[in-house]
N, C-alpha and C. Protein backbone atom coordinates (compact mmCIF):
# COMPACT_ATOMS: atom_id res chain seq x y z
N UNK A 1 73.83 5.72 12.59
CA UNK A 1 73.06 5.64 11.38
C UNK A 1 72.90 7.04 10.81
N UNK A 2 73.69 7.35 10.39
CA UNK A 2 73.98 9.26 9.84
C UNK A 2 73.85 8.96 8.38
N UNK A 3 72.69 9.83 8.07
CA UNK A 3 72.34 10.27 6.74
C UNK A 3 73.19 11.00 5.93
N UNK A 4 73.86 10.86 4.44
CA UNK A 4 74.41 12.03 4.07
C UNK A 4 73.83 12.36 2.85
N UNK A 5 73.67 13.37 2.82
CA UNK A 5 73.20 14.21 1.75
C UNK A 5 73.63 14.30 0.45
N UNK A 6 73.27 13.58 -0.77
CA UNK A 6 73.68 13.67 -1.58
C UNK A 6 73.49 14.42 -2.92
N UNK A 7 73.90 15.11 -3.53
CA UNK A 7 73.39 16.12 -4.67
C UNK A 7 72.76 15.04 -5.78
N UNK A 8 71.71 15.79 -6.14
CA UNK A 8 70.63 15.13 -7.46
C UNK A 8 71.33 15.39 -8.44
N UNK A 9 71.21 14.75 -9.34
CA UNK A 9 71.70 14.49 -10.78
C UNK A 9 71.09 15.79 -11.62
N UNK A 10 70.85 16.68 -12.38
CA UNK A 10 70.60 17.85 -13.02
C UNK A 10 69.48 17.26 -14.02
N UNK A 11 68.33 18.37 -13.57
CA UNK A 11 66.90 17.89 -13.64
C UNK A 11 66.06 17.40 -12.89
N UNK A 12 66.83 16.61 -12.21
CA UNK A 12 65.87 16.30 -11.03
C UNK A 12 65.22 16.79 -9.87
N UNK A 13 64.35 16.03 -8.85
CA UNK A 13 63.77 17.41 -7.87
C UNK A 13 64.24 16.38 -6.90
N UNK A 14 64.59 17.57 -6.04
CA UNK A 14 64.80 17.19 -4.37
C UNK A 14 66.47 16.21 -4.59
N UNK A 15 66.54 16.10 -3.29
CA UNK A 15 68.13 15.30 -2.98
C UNK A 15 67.73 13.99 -2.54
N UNK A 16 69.15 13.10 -2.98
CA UNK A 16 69.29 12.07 -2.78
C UNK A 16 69.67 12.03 -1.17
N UNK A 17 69.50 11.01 -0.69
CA UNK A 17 69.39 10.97 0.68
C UNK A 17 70.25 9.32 0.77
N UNK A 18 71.15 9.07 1.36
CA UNK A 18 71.66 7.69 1.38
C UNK A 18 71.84 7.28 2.95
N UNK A 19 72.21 6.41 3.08
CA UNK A 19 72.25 5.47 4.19
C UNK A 19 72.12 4.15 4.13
N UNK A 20 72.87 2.99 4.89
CA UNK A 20 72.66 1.35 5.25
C UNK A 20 72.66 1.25 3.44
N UNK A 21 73.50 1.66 2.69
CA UNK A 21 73.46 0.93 1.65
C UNK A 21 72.30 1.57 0.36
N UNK A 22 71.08 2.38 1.05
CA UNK A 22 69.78 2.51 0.05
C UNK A 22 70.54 3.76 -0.51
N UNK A 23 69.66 4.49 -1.16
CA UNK A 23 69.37 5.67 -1.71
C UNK A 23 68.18 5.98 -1.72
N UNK A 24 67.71 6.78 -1.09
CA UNK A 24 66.07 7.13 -1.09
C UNK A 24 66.22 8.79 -1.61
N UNK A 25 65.35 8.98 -2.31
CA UNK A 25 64.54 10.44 -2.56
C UNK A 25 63.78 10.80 -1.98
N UNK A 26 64.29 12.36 -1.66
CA UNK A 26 63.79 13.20 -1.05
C UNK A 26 62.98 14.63 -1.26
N UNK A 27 61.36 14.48 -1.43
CA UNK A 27 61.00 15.26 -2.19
C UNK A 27 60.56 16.45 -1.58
N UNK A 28 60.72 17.59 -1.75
CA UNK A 28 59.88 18.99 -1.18
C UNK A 28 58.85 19.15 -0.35
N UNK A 29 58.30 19.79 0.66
CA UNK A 29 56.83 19.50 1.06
C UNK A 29 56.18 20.65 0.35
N UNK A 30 55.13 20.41 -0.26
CA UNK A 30 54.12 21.33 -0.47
C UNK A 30 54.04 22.78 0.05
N UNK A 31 54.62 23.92 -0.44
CA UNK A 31 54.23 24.97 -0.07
C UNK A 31 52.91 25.25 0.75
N UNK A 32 53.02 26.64 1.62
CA UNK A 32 51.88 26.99 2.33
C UNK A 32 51.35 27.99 1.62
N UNK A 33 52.32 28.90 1.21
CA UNK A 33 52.16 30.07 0.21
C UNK A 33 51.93 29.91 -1.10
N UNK A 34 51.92 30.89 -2.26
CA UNK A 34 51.19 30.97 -3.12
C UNK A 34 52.63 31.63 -4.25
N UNK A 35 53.61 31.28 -4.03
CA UNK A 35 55.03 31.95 -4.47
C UNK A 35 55.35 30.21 -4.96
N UNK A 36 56.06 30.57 -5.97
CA UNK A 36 56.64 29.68 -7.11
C UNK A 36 55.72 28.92 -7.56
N UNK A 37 55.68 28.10 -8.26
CA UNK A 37 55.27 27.04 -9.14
C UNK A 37 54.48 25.78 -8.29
N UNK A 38 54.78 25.82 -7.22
CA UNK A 38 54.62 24.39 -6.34
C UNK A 38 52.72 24.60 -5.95
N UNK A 39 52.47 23.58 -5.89
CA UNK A 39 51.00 23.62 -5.70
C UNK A 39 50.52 23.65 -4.34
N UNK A 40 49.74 24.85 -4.08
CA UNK A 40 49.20 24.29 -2.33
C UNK A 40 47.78 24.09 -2.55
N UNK A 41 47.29 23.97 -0.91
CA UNK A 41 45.88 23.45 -0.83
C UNK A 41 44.73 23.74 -1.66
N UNK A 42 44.77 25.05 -1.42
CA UNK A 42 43.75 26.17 -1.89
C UNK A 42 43.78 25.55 -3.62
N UNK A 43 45.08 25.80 -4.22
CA UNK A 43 45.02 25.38 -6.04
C UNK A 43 43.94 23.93 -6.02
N UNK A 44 44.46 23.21 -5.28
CA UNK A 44 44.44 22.17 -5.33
C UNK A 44 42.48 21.78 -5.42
N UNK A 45 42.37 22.86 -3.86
CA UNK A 45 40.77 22.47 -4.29
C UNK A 45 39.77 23.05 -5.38
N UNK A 46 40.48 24.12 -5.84
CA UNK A 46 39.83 24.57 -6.88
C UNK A 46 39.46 23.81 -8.05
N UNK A 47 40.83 23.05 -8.22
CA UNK A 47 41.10 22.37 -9.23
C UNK A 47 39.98 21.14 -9.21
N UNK A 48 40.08 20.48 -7.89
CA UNK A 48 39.04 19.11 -7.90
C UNK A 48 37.44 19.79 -8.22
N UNK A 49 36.97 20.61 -7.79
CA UNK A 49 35.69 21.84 -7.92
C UNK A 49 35.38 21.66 -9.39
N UNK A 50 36.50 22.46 -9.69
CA UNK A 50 36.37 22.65 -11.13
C UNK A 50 36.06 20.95 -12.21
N UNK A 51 36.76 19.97 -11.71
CA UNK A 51 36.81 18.80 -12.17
C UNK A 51 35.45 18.17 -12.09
N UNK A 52 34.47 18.50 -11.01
CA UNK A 52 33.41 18.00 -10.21
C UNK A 52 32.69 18.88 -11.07
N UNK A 53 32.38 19.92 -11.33
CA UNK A 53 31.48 20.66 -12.33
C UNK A 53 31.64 20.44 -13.69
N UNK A 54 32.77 20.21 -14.12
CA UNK A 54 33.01 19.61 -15.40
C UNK A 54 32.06 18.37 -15.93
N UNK A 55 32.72 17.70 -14.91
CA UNK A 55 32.05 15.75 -14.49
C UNK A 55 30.56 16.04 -14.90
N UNK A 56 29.74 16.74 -14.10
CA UNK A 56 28.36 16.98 -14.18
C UNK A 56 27.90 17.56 -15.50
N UNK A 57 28.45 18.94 -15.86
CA UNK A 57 28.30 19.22 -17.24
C UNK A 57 28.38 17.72 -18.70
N UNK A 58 29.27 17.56 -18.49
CA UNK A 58 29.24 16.33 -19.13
C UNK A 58 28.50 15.19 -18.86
N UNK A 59 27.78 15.05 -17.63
CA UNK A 59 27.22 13.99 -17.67
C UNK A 59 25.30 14.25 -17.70
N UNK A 60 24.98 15.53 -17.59
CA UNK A 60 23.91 16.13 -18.44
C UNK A 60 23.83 16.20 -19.85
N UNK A 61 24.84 17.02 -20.22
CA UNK A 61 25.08 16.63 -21.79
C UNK A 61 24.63 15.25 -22.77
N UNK A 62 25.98 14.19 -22.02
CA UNK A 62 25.44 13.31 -22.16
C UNK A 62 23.56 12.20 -22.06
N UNK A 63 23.33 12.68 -21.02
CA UNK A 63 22.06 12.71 -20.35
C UNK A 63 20.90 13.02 -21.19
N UNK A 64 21.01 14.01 -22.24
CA UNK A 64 20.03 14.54 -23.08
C UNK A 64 20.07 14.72 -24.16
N UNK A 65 21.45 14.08 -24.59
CA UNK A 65 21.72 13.28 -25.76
C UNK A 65 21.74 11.72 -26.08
N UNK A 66 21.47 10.88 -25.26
CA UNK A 66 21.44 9.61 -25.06
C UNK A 66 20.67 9.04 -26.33
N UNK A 67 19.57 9.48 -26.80
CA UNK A 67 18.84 8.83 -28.17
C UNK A 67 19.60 8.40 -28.99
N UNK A 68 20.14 9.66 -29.29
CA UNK A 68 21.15 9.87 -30.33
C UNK A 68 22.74 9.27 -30.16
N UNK A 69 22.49 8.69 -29.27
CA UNK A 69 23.88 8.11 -28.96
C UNK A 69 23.38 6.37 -28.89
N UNK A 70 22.78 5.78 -29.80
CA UNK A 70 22.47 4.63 -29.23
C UNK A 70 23.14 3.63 -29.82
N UNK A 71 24.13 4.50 -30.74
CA UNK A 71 25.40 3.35 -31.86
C UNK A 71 26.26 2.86 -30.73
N UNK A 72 26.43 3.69 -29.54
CA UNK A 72 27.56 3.42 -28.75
C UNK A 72 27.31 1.80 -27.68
N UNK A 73 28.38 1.17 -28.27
CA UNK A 73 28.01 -0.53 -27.88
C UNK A 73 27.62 -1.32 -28.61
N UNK A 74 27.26 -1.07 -29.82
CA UNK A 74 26.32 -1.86 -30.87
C UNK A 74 27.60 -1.56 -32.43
N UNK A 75 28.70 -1.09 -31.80
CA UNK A 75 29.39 -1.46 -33.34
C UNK A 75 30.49 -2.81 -33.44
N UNK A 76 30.33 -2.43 -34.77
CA UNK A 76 30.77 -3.99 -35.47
C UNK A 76 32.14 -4.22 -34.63
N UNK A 77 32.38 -5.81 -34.37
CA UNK A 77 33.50 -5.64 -33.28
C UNK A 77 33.28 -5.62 -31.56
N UNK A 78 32.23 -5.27 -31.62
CA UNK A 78 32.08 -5.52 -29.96
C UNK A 78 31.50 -7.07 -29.99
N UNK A 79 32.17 -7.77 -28.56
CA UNK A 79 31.93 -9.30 -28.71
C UNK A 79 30.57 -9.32 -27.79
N UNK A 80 29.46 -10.37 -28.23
CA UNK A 80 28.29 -10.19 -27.63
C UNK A 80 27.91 -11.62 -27.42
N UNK A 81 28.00 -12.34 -26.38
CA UNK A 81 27.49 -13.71 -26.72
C UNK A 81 26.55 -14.38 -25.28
N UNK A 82 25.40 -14.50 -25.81
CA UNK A 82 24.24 -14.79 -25.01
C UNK A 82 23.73 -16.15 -24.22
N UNK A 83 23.93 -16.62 -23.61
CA UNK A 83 23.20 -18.08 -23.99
C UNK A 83 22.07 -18.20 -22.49
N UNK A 84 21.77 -18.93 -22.32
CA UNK A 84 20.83 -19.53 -20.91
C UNK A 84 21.59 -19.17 -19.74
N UNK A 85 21.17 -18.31 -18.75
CA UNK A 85 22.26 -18.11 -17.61
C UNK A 85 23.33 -17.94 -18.04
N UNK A 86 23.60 -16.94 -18.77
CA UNK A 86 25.13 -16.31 -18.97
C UNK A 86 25.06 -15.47 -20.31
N UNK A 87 25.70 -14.62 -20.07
CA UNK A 87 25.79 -13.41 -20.97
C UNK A 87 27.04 -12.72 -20.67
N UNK A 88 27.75 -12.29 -21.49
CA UNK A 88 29.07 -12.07 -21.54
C UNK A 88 29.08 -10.61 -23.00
N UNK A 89 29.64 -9.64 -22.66
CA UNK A 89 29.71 -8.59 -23.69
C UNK A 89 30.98 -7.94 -23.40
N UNK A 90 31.72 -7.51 -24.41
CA UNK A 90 33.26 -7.25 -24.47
C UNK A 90 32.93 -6.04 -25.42
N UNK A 91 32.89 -4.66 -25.20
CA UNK A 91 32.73 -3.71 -26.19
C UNK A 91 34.26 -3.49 -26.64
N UNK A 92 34.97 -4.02 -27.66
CA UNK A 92 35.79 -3.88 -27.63
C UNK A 92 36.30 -2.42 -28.94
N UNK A 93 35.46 -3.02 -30.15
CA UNK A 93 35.46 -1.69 -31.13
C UNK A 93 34.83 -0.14 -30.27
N UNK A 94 34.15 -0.36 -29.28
CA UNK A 94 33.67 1.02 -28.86
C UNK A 94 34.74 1.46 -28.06
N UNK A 95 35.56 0.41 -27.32
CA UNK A 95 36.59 1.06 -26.29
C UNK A 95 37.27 1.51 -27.19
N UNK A 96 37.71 1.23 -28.36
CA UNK A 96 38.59 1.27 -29.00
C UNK A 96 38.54 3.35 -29.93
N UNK A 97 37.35 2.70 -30.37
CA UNK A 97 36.60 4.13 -30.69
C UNK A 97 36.63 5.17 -29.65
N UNK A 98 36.20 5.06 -28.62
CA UNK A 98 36.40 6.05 -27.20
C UNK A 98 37.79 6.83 -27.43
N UNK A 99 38.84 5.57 -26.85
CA UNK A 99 40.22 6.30 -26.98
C UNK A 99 40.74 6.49 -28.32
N UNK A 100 40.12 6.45 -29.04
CA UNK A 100 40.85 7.13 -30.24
C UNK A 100 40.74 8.68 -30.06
N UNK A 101 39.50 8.68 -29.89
CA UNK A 101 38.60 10.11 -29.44
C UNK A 101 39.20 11.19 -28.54
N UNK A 102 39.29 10.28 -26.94
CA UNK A 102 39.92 10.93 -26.08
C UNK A 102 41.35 11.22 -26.34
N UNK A 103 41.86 10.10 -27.39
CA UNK A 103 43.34 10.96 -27.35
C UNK A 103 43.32 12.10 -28.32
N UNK A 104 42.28 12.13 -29.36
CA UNK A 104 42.71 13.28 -30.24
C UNK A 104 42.08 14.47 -29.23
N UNK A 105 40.95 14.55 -28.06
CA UNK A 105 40.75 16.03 -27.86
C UNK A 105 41.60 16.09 -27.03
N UNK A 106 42.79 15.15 -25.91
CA UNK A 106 43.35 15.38 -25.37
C UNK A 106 44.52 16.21 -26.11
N UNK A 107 45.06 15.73 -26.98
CA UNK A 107 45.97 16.18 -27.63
C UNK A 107 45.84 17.63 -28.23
N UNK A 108 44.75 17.99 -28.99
CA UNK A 108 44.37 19.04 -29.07
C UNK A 108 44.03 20.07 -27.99
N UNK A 109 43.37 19.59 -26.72
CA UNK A 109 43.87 20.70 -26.07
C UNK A 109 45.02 20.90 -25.17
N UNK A 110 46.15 20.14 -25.21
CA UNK A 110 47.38 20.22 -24.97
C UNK A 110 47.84 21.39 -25.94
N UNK A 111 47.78 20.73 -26.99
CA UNK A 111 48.32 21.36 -28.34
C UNK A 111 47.97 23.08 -28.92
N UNK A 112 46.37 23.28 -28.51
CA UNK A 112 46.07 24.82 -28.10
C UNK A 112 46.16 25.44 -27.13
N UNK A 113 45.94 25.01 -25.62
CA UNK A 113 45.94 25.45 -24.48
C UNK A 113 47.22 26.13 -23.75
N UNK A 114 48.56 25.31 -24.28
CA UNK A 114 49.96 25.03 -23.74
C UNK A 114 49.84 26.66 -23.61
């Protein structure tokens, strides 16, 4: 059962690996060091840190702006229907509103940051 090594197609990462018929990919392991592009541990936890303080900032923010945020769920388009033992709510214009949102600051800071 001998593996042979097969060259990747241009662009791609890591080698093709074949045998019994498959083709499996074969990807890099994670650097230990801090040389090229590849991500190790250390980036890695910074990065979640940084994500986790973000999270919180934003969710104070939010937190002490809440008054003023009380359109959110209540626009035209969200489905709301009540009855005796059962209640059912579908925000669907607010989801909708959300990601409109998130894609324009996403995009924008793609678009300045790059």
């Amino acid at each position: 059962m001998a593996r042979d090594a097969v060259p990747s197609p241009p662009g791609s990462i890591g080698a093709r690996i074949s045998g019994n018929g498959r083709t499996f990919k074969q990807f890099p392991p994670l650097s230990k060091g801090g040389r090229g592009d590849s991500l190790t541990v250390e980036h890695l936890g910074k990065i979640l840190v940084s994500l986790g303080v973000l999270l919180i900032v934003v969710g104070l923010v939010l937190w002490l702006v809440a008054d003023k945020l009380s359109w959110v769920g209540r626009l035209p388009g969200d489905i709301r229907i009540a009855r005796p033992g059962f209640r059912f709510y579908a925000p669907l214009m607010t989801s909708l509103f959300l990601s409109v949102g998130l894609t324009l600051a996403l995009w924008l800071c793609n678009r300045f940051f790059r």
